[in-house]
N, C-alpha and C. Protein backbone atom coordinates (compact mmCIF):
# COMPACT_ATOMS: atom_id res chain seq x y z
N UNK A 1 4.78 -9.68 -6.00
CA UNK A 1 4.40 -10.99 -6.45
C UNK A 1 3.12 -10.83 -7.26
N UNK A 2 2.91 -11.30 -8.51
CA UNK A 2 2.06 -11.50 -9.55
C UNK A 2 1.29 -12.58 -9.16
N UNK A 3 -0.37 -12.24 -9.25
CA UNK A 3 -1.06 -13.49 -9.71
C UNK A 3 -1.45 -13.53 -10.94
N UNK A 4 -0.99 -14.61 -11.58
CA UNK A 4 -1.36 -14.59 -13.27
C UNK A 4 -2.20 -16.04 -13.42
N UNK A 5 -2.39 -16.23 -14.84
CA UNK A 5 -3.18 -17.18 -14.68
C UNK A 5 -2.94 -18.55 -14.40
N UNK A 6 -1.29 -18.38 -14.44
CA UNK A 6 -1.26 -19.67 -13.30
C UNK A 6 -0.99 -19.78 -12.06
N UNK A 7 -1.32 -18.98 -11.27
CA UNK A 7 -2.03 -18.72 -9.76
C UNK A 7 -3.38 -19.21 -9.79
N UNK A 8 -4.20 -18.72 -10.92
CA UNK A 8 -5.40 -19.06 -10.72
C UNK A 8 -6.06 -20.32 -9.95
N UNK A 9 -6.53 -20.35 -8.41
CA UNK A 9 -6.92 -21.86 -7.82
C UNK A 9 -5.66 -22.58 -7.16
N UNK A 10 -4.20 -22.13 -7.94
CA UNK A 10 -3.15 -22.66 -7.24
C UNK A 10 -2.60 -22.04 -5.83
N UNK A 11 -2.26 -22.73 -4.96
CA UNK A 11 -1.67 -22.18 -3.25
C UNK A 11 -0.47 -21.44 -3.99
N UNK A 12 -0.25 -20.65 -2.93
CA UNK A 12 0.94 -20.05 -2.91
C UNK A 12 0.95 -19.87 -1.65
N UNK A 13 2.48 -20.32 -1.07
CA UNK A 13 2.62 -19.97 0.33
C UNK A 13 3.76 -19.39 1.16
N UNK A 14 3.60 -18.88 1.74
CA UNK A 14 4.64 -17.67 2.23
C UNK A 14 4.36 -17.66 4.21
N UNK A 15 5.25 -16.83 4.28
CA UNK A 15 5.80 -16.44 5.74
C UNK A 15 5.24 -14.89 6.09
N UNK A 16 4.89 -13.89 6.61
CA UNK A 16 4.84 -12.88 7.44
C UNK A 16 5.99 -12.76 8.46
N UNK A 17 6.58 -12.10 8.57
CA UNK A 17 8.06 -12.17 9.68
C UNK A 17 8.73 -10.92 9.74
N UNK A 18 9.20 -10.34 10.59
CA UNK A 18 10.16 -9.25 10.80
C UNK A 18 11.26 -9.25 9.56
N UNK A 19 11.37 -7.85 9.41
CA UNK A 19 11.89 -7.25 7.71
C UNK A 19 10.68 -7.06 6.90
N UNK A 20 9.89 -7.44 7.01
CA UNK A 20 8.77 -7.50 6.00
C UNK A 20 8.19 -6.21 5.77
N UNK A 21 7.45 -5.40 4.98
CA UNK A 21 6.62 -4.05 5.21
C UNK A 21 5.83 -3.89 5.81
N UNK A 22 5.85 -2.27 6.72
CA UNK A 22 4.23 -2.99 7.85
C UNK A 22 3.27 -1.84 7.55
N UNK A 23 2.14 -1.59 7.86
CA UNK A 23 1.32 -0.92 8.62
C UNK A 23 1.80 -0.10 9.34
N UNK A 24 0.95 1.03 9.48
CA UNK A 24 0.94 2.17 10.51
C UNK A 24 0.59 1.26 12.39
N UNK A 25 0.17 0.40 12.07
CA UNK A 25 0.15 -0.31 12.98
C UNK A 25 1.32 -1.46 13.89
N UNK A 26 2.03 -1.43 12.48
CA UNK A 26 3.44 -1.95 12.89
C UNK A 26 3.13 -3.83 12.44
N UNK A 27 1.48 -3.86 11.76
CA UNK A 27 1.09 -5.42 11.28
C UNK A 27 2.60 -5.55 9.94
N UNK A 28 2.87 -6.78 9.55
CA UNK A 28 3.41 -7.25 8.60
C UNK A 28 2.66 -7.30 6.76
N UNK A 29 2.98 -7.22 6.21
CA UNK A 29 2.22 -7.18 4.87
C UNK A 29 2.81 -7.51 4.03
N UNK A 30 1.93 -8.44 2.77
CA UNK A 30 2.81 -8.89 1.44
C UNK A 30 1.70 -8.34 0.41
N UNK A 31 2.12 -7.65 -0.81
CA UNK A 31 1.11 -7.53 -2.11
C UNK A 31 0.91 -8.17 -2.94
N UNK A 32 0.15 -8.41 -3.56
CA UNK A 32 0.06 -9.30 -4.27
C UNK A 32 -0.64 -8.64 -5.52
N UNK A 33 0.05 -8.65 -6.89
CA UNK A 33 -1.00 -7.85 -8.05
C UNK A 33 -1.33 -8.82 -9.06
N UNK A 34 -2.44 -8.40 -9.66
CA UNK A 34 -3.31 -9.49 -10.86
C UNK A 34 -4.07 -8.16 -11.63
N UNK A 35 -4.07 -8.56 -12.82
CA UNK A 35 -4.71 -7.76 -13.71
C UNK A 35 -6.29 -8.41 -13.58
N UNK A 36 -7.55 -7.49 -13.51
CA UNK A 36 -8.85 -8.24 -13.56
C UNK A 36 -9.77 -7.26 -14.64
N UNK A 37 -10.63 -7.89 -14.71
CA UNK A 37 -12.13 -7.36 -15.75
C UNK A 37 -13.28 -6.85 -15.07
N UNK A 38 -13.89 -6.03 -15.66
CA UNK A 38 -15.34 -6.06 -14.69
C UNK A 38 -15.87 -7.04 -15.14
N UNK A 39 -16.57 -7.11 -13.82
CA UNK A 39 -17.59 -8.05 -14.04
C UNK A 39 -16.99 -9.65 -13.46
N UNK A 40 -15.75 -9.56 -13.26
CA UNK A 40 -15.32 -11.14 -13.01
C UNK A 40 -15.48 -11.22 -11.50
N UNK A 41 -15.66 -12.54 -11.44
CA UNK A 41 -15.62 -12.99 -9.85
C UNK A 41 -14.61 -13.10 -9.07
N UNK A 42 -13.97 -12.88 -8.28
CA UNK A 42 -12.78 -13.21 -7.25
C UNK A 42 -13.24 -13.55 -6.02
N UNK A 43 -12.45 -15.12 -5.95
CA UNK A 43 -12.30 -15.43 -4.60
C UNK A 43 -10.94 -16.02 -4.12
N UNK A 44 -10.59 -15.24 -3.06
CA UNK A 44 -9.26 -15.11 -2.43
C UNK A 44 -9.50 -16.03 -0.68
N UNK A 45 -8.56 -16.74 -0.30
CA UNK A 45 -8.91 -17.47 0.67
C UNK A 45 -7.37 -17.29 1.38
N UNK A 46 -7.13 -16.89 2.69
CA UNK A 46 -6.03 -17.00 3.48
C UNK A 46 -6.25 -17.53 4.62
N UNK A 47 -5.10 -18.85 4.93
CA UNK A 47 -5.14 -19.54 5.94
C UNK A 47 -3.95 -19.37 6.56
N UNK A 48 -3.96 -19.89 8.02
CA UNK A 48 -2.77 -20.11 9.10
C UNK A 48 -3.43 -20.68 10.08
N UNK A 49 -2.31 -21.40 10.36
CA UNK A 49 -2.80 -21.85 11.84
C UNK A 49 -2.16 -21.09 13.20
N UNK A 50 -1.22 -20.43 12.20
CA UNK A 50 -0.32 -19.14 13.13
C UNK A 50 -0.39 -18.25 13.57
N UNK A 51 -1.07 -17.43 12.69
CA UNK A 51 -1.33 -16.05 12.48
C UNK A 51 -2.82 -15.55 12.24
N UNK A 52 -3.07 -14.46 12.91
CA UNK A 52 -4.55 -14.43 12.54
C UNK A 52 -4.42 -13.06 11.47
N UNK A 53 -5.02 -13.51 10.10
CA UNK A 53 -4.81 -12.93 8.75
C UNK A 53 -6.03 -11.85 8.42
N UNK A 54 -5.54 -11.31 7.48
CA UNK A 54 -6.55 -10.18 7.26
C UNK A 54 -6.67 -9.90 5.37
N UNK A 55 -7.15 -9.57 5.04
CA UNK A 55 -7.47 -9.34 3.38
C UNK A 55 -7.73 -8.00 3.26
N UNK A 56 -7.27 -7.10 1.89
CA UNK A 56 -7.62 -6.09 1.51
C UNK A 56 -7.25 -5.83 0.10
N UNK A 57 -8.44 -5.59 -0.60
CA UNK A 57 -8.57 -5.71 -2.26
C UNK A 57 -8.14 -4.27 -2.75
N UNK A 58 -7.49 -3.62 -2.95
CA UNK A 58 -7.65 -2.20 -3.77
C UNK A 58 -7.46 -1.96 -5.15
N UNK A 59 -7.83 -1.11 -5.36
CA UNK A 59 -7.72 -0.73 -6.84
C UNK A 59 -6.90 0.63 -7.11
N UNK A 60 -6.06 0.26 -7.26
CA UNK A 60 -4.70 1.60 -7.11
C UNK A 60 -4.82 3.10 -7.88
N UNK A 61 -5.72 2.47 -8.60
CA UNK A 61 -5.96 3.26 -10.11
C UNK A 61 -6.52 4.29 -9.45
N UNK A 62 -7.50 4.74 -8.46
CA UNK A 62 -9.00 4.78 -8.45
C UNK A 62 -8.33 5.06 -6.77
N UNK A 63 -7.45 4.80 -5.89
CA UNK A 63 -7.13 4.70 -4.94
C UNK A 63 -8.31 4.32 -3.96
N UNK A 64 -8.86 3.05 -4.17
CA UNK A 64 -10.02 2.71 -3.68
C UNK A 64 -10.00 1.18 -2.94
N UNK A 65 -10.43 0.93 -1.72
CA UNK A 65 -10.35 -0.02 -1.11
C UNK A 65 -11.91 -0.52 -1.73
N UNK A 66 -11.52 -1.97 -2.31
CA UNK A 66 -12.68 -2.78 -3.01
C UNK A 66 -13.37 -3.62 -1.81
N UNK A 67 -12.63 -4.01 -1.41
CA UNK A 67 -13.11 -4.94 -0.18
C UNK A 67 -12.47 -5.49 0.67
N UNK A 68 -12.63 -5.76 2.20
CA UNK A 68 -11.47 -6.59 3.32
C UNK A 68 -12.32 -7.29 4.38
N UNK A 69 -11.68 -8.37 4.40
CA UNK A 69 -11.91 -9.09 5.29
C UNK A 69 -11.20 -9.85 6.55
N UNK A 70 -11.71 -10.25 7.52
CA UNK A 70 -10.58 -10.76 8.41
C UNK A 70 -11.24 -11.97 9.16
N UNK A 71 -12.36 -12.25 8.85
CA UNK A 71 -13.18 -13.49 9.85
C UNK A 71 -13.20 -13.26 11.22
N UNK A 72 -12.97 -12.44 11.75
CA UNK A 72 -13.03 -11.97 13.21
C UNK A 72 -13.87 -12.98 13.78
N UNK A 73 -13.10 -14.00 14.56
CA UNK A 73 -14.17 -15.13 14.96
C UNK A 73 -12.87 -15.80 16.37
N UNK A 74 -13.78 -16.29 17.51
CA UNK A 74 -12.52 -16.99 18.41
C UNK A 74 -11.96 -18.05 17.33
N UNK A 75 -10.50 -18.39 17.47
CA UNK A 75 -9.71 -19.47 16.95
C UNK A 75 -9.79 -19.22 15.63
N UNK A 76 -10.36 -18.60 15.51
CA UNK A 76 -10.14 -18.57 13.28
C UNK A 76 -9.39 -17.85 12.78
N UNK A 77 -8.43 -18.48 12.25
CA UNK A 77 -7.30 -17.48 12.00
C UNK A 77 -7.32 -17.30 9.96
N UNK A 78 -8.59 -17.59 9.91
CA UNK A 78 -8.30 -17.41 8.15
C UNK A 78 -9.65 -16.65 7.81
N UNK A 79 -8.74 -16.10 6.47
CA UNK A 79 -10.00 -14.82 5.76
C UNK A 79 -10.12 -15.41 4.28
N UNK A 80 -11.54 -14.70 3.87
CA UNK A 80 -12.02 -15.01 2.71
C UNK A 80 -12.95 -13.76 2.07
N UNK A 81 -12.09 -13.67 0.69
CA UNK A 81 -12.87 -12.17 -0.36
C UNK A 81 -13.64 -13.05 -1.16
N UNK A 82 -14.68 -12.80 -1.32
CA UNK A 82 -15.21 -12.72 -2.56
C UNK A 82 -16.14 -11.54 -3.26
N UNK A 83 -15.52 -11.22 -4.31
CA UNK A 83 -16.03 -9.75 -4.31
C UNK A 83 -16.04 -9.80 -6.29
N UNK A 84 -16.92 -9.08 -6.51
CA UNK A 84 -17.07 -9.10 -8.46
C UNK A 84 -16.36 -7.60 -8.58
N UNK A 85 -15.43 -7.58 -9.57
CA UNK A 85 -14.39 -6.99 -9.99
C UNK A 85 -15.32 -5.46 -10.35
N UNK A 86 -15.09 -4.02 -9.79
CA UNK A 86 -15.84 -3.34 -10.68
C UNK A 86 -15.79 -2.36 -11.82
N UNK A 87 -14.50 -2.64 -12.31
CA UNK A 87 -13.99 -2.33 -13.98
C UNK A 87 -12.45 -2.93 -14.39
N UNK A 88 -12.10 -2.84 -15.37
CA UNK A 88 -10.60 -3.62 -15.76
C UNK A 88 -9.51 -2.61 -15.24
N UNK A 89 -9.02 -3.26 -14.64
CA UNK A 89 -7.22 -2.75 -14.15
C UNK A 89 -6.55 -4.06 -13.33
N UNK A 90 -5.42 -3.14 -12.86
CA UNK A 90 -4.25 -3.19 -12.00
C UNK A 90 -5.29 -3.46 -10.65
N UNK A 91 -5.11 -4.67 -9.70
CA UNK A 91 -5.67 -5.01 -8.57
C UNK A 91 -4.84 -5.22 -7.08
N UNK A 92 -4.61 -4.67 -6.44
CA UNK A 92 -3.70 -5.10 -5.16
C UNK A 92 -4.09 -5.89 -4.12
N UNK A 93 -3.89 -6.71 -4.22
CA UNK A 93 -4.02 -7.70 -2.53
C UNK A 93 -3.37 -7.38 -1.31
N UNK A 94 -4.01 -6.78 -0.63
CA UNK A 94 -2.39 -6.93 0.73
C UNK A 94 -3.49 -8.12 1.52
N UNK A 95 -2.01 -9.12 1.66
CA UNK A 95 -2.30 -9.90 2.99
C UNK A 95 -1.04 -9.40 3.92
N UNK A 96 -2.27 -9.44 5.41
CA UNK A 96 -1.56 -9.03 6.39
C UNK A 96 -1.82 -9.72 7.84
N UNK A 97 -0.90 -9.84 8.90
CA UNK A 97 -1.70 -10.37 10.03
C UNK A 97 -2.35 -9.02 10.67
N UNK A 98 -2.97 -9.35 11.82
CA UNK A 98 -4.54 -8.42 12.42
C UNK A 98 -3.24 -7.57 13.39
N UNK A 99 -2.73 -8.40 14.18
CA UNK A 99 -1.93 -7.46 15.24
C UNK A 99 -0.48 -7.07 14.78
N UNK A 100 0.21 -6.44 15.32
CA UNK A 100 1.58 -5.46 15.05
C UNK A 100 2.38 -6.98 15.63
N UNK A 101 3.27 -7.11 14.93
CA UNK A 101 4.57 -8.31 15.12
C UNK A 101 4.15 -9.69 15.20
N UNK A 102 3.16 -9.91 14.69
CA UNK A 102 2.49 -11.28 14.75
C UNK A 102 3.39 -11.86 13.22
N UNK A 103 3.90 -12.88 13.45
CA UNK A 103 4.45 -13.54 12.35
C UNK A 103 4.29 -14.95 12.06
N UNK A 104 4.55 -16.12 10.94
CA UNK A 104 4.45 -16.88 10.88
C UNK A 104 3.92 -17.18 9.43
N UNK A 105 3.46 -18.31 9.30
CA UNK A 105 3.27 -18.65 7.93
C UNK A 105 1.79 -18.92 7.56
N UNK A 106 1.87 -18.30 6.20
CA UNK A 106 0.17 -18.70 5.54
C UNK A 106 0.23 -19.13 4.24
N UNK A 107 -1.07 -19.84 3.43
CA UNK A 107 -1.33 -20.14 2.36
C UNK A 107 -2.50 -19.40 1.64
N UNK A 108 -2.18 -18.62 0.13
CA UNK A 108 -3.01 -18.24 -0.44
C UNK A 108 -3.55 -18.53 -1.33
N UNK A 109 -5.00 -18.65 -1.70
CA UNK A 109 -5.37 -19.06 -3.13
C UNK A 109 -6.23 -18.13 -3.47
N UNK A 110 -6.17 -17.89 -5.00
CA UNK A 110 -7.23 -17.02 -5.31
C UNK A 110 -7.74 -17.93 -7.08
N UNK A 111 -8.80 -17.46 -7.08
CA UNK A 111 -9.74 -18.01 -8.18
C UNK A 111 -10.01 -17.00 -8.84
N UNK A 112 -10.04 -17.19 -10.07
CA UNK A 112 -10.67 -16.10 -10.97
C UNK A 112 -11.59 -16.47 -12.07
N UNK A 113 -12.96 -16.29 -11.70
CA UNK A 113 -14.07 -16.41 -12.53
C UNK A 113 -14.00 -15.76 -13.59
């Protein structure tokens, strides 16, 4: 799944569920790719009231984890990136839930400064 620029700020929302790709951990995962710039801002926001979610930015190019988050907090089941881009490429999102077989549904938005 592509974020292009009309993702930009818009939800997109999806499921986590058995069949899906997992982790060495046996968590669920979806990718998500967007072309970015240096220097631009990204902010990525994942919610559920289901699932407790997790974020991870990479840069495939470079095989480099940019940034992840998970809000590790009681009852909070949503994460938030914001992170400034640090050269132009190919960008990967994985959203994932925290534990192995946790499923259910979330909403994503991402912004691009």
């Amino acid at each position: 799944m592509k974020f292009g620029t009309k993702f930009n700020g818009q939800v997109v929302q999806a499921t986590l569920k058995s069949g899906d790709r997992t982790l060495p951990n046996n968590s669920y995962f979806h990718i998500y790719v967007f072309e970015g710039k240096a220097g631009q801002q990204v902010t990525i926001e994942m919610n559920s009231k289901q699932i407790d979610v997790n974020l991870y930015l990479l840069l495939p190019a470079k095989e480099k984890l940019i940034a992840t988050n998970d809000d590790i907090a009681p009852n909070n089941f949503n994460a938030k990136l914001t992170v400034t881009l640090p050269e132009n490429g190919v960008y990967y999102l994985l959203a994932n839930t925290f534990a192995g077989g946790e499923s259910g549904s979330y909403s994503l938005r991402a912004k691009i400064n």
